[in-house]
N, C-alpha and C. Protein backbone atom coordinates (compact mmCIF):
# COMPACT_ATOMS: atom_id res chain seq x y z
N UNK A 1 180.56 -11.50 -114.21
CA UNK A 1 181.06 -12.10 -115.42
C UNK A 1 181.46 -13.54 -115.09
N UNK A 2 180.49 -14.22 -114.71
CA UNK A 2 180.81 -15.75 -113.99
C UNK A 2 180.34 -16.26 -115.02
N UNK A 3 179.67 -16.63 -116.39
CA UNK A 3 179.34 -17.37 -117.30
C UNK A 3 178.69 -16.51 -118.38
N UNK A 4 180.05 -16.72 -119.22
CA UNK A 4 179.32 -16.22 -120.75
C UNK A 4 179.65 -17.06 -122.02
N UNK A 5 178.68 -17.12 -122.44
CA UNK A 5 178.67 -17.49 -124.10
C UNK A 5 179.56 -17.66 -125.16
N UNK A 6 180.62 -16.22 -125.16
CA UNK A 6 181.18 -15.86 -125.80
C UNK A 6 182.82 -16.63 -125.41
N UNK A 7 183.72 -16.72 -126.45
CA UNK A 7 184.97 -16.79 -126.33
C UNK A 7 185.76 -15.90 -125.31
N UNK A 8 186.39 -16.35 -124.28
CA UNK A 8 187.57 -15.48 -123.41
C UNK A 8 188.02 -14.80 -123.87
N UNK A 9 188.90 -15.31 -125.19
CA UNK A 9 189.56 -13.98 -125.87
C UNK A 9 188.53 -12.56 -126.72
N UNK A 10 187.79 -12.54 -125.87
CA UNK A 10 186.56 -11.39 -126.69
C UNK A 10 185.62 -11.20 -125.44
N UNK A 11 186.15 -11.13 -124.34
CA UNK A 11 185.38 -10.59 -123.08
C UNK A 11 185.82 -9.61 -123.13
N UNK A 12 186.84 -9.14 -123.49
CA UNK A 12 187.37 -7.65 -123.15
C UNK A 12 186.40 -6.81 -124.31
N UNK A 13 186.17 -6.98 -125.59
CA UNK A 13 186.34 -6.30 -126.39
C UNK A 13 184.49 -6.21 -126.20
N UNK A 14 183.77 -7.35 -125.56
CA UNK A 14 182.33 -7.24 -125.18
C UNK A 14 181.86 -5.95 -124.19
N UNK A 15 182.69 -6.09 -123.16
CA UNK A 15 182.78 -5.12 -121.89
C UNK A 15 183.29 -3.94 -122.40
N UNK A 16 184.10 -3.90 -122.92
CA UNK A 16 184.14 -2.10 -123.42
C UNK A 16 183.14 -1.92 -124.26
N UNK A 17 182.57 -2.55 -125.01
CA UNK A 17 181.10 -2.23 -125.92
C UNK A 17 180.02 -1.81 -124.88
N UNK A 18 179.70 -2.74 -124.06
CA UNK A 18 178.84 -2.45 -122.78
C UNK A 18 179.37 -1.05 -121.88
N UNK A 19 180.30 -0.39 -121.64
CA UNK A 19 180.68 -0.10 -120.97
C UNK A 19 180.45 1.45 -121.51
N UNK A 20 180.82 1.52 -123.30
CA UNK A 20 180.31 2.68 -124.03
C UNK A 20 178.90 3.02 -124.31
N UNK A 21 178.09 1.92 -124.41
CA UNK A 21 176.75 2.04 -124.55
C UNK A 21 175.82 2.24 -122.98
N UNK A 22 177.04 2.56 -121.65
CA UNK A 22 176.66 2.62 -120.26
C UNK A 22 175.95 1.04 -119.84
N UNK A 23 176.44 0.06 -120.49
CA UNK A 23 175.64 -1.06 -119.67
C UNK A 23 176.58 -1.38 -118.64
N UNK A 24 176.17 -1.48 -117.36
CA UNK A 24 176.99 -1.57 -115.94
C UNK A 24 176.89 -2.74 -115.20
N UNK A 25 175.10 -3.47 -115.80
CA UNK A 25 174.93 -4.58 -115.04
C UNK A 25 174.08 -5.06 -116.28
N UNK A 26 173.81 -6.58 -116.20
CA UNK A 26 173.15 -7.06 -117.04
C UNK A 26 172.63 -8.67 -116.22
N UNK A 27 171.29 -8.82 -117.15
CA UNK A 27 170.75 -10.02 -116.95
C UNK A 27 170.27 -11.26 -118.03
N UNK A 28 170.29 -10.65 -118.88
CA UNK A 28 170.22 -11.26 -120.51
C UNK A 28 170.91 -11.26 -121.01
N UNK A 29 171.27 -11.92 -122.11
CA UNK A 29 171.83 -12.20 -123.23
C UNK A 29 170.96 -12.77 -124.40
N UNK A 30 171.42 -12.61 -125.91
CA UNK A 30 170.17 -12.96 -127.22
C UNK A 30 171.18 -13.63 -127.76
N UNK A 31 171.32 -14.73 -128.07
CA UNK A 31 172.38 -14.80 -129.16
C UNK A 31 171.77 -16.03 -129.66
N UNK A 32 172.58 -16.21 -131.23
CA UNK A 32 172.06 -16.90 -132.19
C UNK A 32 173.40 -17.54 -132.49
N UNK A 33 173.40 -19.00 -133.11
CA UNK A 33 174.23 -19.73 -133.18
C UNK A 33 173.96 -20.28 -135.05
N UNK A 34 174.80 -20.96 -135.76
CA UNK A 34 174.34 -21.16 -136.91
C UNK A 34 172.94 -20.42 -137.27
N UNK A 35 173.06 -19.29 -137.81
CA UNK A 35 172.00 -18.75 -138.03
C UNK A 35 172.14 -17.98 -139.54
N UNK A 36 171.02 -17.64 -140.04
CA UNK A 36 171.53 -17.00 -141.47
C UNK A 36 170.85 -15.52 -141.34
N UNK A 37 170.36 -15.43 -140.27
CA UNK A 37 169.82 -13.95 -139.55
C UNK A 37 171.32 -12.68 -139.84
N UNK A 38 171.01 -11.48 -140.44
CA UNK A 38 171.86 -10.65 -140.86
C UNK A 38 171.21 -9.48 -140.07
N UNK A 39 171.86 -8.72 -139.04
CA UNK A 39 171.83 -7.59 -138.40
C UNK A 39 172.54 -6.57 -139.41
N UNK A 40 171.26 -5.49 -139.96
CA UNK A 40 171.60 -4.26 -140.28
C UNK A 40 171.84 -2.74 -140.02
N UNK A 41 173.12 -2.44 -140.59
CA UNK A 41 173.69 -0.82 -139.86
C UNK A 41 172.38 -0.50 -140.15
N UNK A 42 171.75 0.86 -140.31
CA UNK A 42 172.00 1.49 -138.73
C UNK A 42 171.77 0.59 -137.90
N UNK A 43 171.90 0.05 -136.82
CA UNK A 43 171.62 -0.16 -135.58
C UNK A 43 170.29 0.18 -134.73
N UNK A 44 169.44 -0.90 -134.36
CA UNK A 44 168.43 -0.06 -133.91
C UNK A 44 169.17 0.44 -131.85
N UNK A 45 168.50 1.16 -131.53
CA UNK A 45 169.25 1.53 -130.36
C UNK A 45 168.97 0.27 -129.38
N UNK A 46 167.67 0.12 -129.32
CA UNK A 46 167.39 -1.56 -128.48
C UNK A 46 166.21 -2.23 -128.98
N UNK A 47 166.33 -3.45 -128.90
CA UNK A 47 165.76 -4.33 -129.25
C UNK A 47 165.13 -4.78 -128.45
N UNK A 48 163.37 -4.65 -127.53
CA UNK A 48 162.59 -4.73 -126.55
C UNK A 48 163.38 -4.82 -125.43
N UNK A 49 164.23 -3.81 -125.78
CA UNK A 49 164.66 -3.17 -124.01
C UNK A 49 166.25 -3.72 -124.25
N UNK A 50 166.67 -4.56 -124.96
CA UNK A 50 168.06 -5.25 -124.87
C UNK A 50 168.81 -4.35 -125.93
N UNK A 51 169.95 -3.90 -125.62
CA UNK A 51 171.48 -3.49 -126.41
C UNK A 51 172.02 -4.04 -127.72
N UNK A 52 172.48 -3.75 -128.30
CA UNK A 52 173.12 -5.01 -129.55
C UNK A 52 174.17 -4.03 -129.10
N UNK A 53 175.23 -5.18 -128.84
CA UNK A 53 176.72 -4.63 -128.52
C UNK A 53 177.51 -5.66 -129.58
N UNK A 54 177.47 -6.23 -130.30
CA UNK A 54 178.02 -6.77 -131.54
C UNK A 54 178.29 -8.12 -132.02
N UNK A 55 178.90 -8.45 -132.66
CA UNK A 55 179.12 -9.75 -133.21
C UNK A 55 180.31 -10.69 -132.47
N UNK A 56 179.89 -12.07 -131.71
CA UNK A 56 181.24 -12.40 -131.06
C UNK A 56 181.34 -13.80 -131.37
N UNK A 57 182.71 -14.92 -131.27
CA UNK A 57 182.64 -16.18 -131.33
C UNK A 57 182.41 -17.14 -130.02
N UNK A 58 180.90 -17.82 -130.22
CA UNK A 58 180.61 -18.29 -128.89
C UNK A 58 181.94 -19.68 -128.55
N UNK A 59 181.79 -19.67 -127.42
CA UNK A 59 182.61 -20.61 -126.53
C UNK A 59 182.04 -21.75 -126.50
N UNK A 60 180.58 -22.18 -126.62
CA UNK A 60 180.03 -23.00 -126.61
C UNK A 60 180.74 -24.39 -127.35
C-alpha cells in the first residue's frame, strides 16, 4: 500500500472491501476521474479479471 489513488481517509474502508471480496494482493487499479460513467447494482462479479470494490474520493 505504497501509492494509491484514493484519499487516506478511505484506505481503510478500500481494504476491508478487498479483504471481503478475498483480494490479498493486487496489481491494478481502474479508476475514472470526472466521468459521467454510472456503475449498476447488481454488480458484475469482475470486470476482465478486475474486482469493483466501490466508489472512493481520489487524492489526486
Amino acid at each position: 500500500m505504497n501509492d494509491v489513488v484514493i484519499d487516506r481517509d478511505e484506505i481503510n474502508s478500500a481494504v476491508k472491501e478487498c479483504t471481503k471480496l478475498g483480494i490479498v494482493t493486487a496489481n491494478a487499479v481502474f479508476y475514472l476521474t470526472d466521468s459521467d460513467v454510472i456503475i449498476k447494482k447488481p454488480y458484475k462479479e469482475n470486470y476482465n479479471g478486475l474486482k469493483y470494490i466501490g466508489i472512493y474520493n481520489s487524492s489526486l
